[in-house]
N, C-alpha and C. Protein backbone atom coordinates (compact mmCIF):
# COMPACT_ATOMS: atom_id res chain seq x y z
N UNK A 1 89.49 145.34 103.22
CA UNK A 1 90.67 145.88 103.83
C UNK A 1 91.15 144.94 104.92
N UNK A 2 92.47 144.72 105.18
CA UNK A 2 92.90 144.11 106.12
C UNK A 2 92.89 144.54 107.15
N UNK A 3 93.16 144.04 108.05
CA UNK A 3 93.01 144.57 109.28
C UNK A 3 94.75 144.69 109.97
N UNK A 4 94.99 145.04 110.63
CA UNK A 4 96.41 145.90 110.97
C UNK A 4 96.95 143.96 111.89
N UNK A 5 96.28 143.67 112.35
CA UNK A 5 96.47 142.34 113.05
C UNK A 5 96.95 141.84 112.30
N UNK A 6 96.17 141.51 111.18
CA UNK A 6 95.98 140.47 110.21
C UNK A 6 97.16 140.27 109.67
N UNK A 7 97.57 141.75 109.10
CA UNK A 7 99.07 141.97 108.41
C UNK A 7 100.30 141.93 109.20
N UNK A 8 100.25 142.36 110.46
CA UNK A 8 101.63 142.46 111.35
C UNK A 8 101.46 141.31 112.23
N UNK A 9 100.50 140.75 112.48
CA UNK A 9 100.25 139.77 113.82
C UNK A 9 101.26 138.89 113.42
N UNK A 10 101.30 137.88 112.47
CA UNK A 10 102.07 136.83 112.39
C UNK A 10 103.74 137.17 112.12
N UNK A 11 104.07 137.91 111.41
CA UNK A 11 105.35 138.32 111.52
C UNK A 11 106.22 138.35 113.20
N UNK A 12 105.15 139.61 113.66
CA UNK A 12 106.02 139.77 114.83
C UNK A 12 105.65 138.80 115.93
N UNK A 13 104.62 137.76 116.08
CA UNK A 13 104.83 136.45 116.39
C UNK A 13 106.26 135.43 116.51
N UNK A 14 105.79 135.69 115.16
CA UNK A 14 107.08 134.16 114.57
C UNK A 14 108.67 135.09 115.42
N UNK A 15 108.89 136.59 115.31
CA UNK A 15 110.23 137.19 116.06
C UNK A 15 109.92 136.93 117.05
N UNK A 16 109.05 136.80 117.77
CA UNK A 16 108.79 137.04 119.42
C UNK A 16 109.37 135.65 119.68
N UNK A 17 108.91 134.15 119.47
CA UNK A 17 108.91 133.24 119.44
C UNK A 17 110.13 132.93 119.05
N UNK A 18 111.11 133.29 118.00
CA UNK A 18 112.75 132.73 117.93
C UNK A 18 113.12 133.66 118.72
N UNK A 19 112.79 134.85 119.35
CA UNK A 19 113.44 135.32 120.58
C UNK A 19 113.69 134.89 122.00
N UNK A 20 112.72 134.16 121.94
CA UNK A 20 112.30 133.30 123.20
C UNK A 20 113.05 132.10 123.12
N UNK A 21 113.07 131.59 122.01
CA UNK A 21 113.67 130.29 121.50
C UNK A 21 115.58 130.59 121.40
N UNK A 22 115.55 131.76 121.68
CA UNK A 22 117.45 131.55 121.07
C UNK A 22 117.73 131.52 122.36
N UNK A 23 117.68 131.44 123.69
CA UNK A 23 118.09 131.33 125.53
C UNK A 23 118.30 129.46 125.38
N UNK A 24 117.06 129.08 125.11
CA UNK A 24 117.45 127.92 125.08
C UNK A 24 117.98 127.05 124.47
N UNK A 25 118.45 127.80 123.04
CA UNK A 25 119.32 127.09 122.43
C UNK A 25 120.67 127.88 122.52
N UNK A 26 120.93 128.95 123.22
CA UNK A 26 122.14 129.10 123.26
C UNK A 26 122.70 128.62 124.72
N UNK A 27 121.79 128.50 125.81
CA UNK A 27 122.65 127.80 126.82
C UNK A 27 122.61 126.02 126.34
N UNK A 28 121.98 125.28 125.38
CA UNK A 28 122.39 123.79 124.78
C UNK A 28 123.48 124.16 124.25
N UNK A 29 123.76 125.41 123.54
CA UNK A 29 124.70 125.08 122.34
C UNK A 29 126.45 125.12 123.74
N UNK A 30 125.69 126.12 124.77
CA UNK A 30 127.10 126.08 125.42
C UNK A 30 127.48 125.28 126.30
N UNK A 31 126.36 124.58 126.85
CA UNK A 31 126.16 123.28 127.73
C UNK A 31 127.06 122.44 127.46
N UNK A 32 126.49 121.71 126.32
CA UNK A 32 125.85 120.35 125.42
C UNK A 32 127.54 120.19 124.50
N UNK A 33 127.92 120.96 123.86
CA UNK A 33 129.11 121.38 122.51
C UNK A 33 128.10 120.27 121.74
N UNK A 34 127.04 120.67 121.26
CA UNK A 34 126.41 119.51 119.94
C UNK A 34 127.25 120.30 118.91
N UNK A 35 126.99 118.61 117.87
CA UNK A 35 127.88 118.43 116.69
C UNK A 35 126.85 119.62 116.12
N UNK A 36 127.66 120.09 115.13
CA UNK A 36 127.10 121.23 114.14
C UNK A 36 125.91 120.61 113.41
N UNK A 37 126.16 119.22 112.92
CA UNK A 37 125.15 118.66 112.33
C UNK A 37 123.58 118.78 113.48
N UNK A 38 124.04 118.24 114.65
CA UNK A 38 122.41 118.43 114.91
C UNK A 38 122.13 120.34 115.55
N UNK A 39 123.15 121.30 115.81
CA UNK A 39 122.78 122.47 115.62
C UNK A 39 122.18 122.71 114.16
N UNK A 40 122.27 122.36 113.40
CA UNK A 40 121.41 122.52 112.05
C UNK A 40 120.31 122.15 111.84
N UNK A 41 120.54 120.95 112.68
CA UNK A 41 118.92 120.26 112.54
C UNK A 41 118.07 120.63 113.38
N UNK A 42 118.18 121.37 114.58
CA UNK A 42 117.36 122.17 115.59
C UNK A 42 117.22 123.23 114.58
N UNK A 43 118.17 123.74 114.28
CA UNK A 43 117.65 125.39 113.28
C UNK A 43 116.76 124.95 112.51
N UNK A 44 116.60 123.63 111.69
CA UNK A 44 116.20 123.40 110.36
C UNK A 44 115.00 123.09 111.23
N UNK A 45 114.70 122.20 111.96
CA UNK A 45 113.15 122.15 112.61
C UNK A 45 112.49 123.07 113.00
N UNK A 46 113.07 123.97 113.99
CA UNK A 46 112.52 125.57 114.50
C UNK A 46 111.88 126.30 112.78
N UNK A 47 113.05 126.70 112.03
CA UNK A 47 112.10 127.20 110.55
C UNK A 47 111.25 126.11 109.83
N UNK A 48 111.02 125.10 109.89
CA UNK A 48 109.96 124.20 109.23
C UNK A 48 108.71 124.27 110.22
N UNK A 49 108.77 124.96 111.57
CA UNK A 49 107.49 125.05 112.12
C UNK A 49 106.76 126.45 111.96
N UNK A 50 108.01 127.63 111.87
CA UNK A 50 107.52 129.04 111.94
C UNK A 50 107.03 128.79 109.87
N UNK A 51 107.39 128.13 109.60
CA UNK A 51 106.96 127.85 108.14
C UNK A 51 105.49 127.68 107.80
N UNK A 52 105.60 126.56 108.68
CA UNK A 52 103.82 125.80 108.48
C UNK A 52 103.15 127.01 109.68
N UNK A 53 103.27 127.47 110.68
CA UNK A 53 102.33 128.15 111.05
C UNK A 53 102.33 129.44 109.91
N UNK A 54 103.06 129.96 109.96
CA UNK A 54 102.92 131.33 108.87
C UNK A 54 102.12 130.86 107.72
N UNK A 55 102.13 129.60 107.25
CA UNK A 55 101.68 129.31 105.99
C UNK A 55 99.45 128.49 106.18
N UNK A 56 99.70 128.36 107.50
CA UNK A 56 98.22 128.00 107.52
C UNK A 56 97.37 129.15 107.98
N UNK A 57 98.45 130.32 108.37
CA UNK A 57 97.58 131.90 109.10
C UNK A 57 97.43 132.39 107.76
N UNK A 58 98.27 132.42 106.69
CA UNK A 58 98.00 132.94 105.21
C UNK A 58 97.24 132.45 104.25
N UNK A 59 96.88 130.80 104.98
CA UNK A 59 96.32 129.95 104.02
C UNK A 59 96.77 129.20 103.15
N UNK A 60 98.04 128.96 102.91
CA UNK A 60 98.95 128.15 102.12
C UNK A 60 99.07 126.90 102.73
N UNK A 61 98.67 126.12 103.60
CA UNK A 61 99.00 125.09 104.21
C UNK A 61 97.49 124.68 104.68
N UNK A 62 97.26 123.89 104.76
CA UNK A 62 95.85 122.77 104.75
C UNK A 62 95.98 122.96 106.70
N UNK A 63 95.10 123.22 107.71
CA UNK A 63 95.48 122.91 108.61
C UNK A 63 94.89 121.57 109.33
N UNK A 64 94.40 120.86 108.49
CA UNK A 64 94.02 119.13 108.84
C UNK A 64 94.03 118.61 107.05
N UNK A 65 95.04 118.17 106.83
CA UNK A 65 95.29 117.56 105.60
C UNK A 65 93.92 116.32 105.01
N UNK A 66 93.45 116.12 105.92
CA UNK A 66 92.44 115.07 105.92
C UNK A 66 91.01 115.77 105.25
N UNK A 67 90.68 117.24 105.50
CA UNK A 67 89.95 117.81 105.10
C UNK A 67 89.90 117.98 103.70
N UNK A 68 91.16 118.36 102.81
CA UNK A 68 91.70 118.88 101.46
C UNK A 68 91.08 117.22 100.76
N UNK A 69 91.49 116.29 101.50
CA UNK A 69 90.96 114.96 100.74
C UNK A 69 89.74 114.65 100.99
N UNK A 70 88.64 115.02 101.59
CA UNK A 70 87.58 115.11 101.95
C UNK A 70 86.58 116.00 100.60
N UNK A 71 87.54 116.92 100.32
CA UNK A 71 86.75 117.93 99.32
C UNK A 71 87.25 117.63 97.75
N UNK A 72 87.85 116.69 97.60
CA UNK A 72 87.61 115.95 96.81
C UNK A 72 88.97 116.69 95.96
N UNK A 73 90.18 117.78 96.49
CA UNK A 73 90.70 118.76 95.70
C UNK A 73 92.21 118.17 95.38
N UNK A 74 92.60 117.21 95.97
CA UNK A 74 93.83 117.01 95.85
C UNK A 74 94.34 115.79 95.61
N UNK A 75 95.18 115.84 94.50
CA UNK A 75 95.34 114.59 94.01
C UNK A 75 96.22 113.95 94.70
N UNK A 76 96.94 114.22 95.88
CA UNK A 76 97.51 113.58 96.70
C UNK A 76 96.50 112.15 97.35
N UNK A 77 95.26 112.94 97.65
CA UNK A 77 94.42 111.64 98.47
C UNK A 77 94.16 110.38 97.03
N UNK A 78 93.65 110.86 95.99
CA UNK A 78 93.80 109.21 95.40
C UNK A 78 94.59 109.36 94.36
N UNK A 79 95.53 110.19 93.93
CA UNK A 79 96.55 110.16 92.50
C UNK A 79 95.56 110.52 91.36
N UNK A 80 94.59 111.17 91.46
CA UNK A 80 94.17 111.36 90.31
C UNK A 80 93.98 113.33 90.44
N UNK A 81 93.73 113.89 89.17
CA UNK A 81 93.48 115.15 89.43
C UNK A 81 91.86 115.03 89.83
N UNK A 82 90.92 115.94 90.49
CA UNK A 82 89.97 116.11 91.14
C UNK A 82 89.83 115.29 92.12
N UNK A 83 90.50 114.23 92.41
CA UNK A 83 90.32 113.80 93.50
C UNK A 83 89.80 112.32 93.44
N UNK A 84 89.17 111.78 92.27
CA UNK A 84 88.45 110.38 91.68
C UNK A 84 89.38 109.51 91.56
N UNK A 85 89.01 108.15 92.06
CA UNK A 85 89.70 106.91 92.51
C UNK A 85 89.79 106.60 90.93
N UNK A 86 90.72 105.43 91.29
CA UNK A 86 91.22 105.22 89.68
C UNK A 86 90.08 104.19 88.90
């Protein structure tokens, strides 16, 4: 059984955290007048981090990539499947 943490903790994290996060990007956005392009690219970085943390608390994301090639599992470290040099 899960535990009540386990299941709600990271959700209402990741809200707490773009709650905190929208003050300081809305006094840049009214400061600053940035081009839309890099307001996108602050949005697009902010969700590529609540991404990878949500995804290494669930387990979908390696949290030292160096390890996954260590265990011999990913054919990223030498291009082969299991992990064996060519």
């Amino acid at each position: 059984m899960v535990s009540l943490f386990a299941f709600f903790g990271p959700p209402l994290i990741t809200i707490f955290l773009f709650a905190v996060g929208t003050l300081p990007y809305a006094l840049w956005v009214t400061r600053k007048r940035p081009s839309r392009a890099a307001r996108w690219a602050v949005i697009g970085v902010a969700a590529a981090i609540a991404a990878y943390g949500a995804g290494t608390v669930y387990g979908l994301a390696p949290t030292n990539p160096l390890d996954v090639c260590a265990t011999g599992t990913a054919t990223v470290c030498t291009g082969t499947p299991g992990g064996t040099p060519h």
